[in-house]
Protein backbone atom coordinates (compact mmCIF):
# COMPACT_ATOMS: atom_id res chain seq x y z
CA UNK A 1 121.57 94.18 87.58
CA UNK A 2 119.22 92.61 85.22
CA UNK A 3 121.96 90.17 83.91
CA UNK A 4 123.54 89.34 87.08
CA UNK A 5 119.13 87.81 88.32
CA UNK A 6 119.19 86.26 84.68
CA UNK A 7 122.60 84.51 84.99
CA UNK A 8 121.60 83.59 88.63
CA UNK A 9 118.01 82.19 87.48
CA UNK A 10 119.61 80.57 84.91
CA UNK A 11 122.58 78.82 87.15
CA UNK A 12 119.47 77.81 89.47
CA UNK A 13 117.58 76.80 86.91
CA UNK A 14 120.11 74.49 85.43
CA UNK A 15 121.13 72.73 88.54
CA UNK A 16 117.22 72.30 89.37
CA UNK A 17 116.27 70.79 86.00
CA UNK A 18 119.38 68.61 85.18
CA UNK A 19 120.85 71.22 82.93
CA UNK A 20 121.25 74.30 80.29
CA UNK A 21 119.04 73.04 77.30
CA UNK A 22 116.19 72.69 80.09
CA UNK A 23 116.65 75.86 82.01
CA UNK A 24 116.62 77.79 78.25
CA UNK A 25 113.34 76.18 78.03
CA UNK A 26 111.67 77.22 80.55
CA UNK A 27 113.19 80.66 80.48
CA UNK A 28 112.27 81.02 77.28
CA UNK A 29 115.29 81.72 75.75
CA UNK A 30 118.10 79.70 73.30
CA UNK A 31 120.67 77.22 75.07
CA UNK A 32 122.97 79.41 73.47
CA UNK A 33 122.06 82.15 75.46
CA UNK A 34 121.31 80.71 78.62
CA UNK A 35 125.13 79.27 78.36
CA UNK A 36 126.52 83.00 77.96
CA UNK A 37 124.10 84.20 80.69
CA UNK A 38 125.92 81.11 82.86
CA UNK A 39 129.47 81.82 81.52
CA UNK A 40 129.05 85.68 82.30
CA UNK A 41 128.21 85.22 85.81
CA UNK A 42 131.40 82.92 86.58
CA UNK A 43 133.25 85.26 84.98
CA UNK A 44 131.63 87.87 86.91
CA UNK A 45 132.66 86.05 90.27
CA UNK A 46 136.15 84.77 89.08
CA UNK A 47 135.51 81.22 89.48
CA UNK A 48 133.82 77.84 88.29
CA UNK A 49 130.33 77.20 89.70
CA UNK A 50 130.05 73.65 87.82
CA UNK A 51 131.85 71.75 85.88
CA UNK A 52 129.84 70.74 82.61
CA UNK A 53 129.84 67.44 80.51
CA UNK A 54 127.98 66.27 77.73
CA UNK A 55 125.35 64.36 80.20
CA UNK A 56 125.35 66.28 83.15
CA UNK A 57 126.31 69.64 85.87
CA UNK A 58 128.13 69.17 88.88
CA UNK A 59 128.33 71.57 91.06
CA UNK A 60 132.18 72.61 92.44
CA UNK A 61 132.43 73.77 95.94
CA UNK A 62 131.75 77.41 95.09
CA UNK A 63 128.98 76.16 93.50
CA UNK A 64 127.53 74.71 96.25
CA UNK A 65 127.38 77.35 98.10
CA UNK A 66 126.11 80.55 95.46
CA UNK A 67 123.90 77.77 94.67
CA UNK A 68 121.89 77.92 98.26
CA UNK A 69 122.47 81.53 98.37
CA UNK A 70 121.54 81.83 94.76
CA UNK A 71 117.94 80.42 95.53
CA UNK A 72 117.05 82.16 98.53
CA UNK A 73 117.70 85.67 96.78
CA UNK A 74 115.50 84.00 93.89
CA UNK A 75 113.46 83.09 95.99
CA UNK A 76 112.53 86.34 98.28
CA UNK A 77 112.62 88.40 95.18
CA UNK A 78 109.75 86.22 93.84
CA UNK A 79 107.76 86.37 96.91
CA UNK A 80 108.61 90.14 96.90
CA UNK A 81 107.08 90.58 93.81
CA UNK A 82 103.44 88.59 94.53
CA UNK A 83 103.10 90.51 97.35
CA UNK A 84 103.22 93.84 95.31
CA UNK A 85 101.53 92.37 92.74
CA UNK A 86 99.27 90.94 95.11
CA UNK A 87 98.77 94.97 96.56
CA UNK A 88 98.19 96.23 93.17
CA UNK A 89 95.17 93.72 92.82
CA UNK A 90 94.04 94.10 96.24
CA UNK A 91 93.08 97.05 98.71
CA UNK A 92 94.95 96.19 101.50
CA UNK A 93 97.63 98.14 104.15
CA UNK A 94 97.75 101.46 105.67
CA UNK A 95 95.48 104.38 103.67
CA UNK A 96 96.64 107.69 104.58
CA UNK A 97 94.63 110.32 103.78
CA UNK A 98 94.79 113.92 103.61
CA UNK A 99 91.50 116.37 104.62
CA UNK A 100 90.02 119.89 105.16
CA UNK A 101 89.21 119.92 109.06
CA UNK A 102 85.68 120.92 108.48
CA UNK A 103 85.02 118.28 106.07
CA UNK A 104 86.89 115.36 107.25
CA UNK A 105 84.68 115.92 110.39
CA UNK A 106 81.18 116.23 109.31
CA UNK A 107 81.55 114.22 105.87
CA UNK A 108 84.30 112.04 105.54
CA UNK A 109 84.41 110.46 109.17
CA UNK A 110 81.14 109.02 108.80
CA UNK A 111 81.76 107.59 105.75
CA UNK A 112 84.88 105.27 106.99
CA UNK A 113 82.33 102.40 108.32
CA UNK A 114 81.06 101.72 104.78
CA UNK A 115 84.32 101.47 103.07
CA UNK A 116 85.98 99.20 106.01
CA UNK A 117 82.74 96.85 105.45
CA UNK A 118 83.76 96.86 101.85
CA UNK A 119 87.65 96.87 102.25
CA UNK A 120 88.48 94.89 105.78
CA UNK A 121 92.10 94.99 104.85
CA UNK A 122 92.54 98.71 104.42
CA UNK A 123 93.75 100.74 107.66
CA UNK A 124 92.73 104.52 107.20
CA UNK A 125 94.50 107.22 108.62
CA UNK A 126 92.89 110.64 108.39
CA UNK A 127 94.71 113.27 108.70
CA UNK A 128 92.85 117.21 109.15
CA UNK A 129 94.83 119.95 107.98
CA UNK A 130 93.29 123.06 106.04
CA UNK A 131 96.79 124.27 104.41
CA UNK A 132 97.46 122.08 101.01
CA UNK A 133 99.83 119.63 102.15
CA UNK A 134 103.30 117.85 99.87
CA UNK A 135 101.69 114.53 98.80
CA UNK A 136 105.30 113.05 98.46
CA UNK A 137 107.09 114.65 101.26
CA UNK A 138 104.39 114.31 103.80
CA UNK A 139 103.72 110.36 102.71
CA UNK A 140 99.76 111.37 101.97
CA UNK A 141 98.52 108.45 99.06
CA UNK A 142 95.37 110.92 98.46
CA UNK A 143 94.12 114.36 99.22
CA UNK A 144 90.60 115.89 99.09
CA UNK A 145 90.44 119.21 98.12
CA UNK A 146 87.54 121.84 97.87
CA UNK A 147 87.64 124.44 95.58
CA UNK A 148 88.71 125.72 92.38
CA UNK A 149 91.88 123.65 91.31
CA UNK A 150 94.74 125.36 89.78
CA UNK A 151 96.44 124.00 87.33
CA UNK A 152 99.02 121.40 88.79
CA UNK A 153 100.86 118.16 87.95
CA UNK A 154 99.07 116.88 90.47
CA UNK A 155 96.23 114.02 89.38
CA UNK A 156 92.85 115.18 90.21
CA UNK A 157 89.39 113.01 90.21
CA UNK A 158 86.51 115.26 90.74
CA UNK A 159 83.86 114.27 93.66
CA UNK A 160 81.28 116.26 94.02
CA UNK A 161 80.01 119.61 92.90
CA UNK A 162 79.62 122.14 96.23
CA UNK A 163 78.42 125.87 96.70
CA UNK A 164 78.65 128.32 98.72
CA UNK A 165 75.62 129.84 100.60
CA UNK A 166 74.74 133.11 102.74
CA UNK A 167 72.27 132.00 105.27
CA UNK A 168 71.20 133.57 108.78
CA UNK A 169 68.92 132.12 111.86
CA UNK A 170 65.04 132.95 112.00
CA UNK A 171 65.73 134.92 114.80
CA UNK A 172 68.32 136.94 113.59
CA UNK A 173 66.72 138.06 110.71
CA UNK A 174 63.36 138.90 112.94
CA UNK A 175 65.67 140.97 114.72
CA UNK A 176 67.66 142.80 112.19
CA UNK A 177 65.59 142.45 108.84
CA UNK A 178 66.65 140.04 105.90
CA UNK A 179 69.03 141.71 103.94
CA UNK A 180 67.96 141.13 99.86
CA UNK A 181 70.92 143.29 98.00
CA UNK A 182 74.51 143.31 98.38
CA UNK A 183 74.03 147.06 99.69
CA UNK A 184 72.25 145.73 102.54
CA UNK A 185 75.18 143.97 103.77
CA UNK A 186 76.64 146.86 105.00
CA UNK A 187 74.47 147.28 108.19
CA UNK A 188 74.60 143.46 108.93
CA UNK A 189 76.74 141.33 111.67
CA UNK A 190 78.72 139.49 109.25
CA UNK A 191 80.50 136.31 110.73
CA UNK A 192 84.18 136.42 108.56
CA UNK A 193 86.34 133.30 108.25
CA UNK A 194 90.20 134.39 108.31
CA UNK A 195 91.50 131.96 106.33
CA UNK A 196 89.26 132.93 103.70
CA UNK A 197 90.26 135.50 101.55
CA UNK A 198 87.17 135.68 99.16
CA UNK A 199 84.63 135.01 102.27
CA UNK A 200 87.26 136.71 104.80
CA UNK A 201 86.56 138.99 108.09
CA UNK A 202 86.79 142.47 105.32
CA UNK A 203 85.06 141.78 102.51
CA UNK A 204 82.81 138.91 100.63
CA UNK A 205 82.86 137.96 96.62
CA UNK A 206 79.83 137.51 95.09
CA UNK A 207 78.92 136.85 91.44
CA UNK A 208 80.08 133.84 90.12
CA UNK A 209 83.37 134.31 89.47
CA UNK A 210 83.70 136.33 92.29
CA UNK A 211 84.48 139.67 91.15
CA UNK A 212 81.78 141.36 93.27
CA UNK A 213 83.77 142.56 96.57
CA UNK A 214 81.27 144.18 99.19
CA UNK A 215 83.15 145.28 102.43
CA UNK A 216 81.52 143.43 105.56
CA UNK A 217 82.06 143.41 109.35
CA UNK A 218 80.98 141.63 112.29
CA UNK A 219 81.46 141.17 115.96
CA UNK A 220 82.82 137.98 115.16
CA UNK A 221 85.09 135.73 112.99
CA UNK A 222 86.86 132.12 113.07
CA UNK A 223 89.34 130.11 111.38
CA UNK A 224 86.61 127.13 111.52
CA UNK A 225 83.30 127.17 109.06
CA UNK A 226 81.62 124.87 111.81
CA UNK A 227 82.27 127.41 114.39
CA UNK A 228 80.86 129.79 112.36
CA UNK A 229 78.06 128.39 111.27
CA UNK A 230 77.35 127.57 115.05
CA UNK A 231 77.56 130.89 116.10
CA UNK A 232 75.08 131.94 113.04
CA UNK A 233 72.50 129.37 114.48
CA UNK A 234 72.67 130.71 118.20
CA UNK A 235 71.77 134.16 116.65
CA UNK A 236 74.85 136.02 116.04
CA UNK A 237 74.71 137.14 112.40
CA UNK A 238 75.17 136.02 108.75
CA UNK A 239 77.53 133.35 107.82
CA UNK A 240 78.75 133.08 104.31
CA UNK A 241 80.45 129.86 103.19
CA UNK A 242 80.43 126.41 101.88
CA UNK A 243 77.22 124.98 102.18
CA UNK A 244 78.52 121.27 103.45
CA UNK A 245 78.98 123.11 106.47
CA UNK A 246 75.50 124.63 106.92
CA UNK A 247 73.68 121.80 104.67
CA UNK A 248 72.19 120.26 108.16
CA UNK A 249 71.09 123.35 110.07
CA UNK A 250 69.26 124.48 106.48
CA UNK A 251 67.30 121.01 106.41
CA UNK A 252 66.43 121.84 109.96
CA UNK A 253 65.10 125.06 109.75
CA UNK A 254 67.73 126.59 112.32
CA UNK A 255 69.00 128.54 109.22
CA UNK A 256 67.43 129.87 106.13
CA UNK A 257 69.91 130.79 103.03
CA UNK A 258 69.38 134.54 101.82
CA UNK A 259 69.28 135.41 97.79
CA UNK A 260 70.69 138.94 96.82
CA UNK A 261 70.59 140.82 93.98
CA UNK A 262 73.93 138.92 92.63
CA UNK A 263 74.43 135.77 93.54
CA UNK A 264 77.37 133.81 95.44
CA UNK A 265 80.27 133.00 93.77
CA UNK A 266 80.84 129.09 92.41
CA UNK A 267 82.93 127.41 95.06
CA UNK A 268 83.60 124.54 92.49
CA UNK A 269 83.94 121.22 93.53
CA UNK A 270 85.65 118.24 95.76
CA UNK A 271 88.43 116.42 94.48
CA UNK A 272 90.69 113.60 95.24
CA UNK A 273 94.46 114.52 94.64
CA UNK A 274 97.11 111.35 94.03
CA UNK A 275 100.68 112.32 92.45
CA UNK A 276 101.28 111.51 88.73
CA UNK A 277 104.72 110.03 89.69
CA UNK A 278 103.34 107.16 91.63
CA UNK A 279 101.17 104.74 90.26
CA UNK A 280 98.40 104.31 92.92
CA UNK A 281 97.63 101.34 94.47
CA UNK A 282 94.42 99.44 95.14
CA UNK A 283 94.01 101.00 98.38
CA UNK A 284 94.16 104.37 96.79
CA UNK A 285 91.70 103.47 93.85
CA UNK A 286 89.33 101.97 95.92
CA UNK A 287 89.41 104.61 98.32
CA UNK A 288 88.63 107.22 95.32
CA UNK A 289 85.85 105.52 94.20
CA UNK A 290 84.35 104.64 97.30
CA UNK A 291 83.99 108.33 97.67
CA UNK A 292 82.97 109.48 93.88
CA UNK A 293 80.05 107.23 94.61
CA UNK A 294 79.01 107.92 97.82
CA UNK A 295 79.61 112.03 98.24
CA UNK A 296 77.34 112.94 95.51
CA UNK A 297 74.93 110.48 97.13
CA UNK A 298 75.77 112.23 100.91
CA UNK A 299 75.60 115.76 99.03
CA UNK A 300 72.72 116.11 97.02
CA UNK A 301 72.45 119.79 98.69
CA UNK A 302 75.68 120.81 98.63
């Protein structure tokens, strides 16, 4: 394929510029080889394109007509080829972008206004989903991801650091005590998330690598931190989970965070996920460090 575009550039070439010698020129290559490059591609098609002399090219009637067809292709492939270069230089087109429900709500949404102001020609597409989603097969160009990563192909930029934190409402603990060791747990409403299985609706890890298991129970649990954490502010027990979720309701004094006698286990950190097989464009970049600047700024209590 690559000698059929370089006998056609140089056939168009030579008919625009008056000949071999000045298409070789500006191709950068020998008259020698420009004339093979022209002589392969008539043989290739089985007939005479022009008829050659020692002062000039005239075209036959086959010529003619590859000729006009000739440039077009030329022609579009060129234009092709700005535009992606174009893309690679600037963020522009659809962003689609991959999030943990809880997040993407109370983080990532709020954050869209800033980068649009920056990046007018970006369209952004969030998309919530707590499961880890195919960046290929779904058509996601980036991911966030909370947690501990394990190890992957996958291309990962870290964000910012995050925690986990066991907090309860004033009035809950005025009603049932404040629980200060793991033991204490025991005899405590615990809220359990059940899509969790280190902060789940039977037991919660604690030390930092999580080895600690103390069994819990509650009269409630949730697939959603927010709901949780909602529920923990109107009173109805402990919730134990990322603090991005509770960070607010802390600042506001509608929760306080509890220390134990061993302390929560290291959620890790957010991180932007691209796929090592696809080069990613401006959109992408600028999307990634839009947020490595701004999340640690956003999350300074995370």
């Amino acid at each position: 394929m690559t000698d059929r575009l370089t006998g056609m550039d140089v056939f168009v070439r030579a008919i625009r510029l008056g000949g071999i010698s000045a298409a070789a020129r500006d191709l950068h290559m020998s008259p020698a080889m420009a004339a093979k490059h022209l002589d392969a591609l008539e043989a290739r098609l089985g007939t005479t394109l022009v008829q050659r002399s020692t002062r000039r090219l005239s075209l036959t009637e086959a010529g003619t007509d590859y000729f006009e067809k000739a440039e077009r292709i030329l022609m579009e492939i060129g234009e092709a080829e700005a535009e992606a270069s174009s893309r690679s230089i600037t963020a522009q087109g659809l962003l689609r972008v991959s999030a943990p429900a809880t997040f993407g709500v109370l983080h990532l949404a709020s954050l869209i206004p800033a980068f649009s102001a920056r990046h007018p020609e970006v369209t952004i597409e969030l998309g919530f989903n707590d499961r880890y989603v195919d960046l290929l097969e779904e058509r996601w160009d980036v991911a966030v991801r909370i947690g501990r990563l394990a190890d992957s192909a996958l291309v990962a930029r870290k964000l910012v650091a995050m925690r986990i934190v066991l907090c309860a409402a004033p009035a809950y603990l005025a009603r049932r005590g404040t629980p200060t060791r793991l033991a204490d747990l025991g005899v405590h409403d615990c809220l359990g998330h059940t899509n969790a299985s280190l902060a789940g609706t039977t037991s919660w890890a604690f030390g930092k690598d999580g080895t600690i298991k103390v069994p819990i129970s509650g009269s409630m649990c949730s697939d959603n931190g927010e709901a949780l954490v909602r529920a923990a502010i109107a009173g109805q027990g402990l919730v134990y989970g990322p603090r991005f979720i509770a960070a607010e309701a802390l600042r506001a004094g509608q929760l306080s965070e509890l220390k134990l006698d061993e302390p929560p286990m290291m959620l890790g950190a957010a991180y932007a996920i691209t796929h090592p097989t696809r080069r990613p464009a401006a959109k992408t970049r600028a999307w990634i460090d839009f947020l490595a600047e701004a999340l640690p700024a956003l999350g300074t209590d995370w």
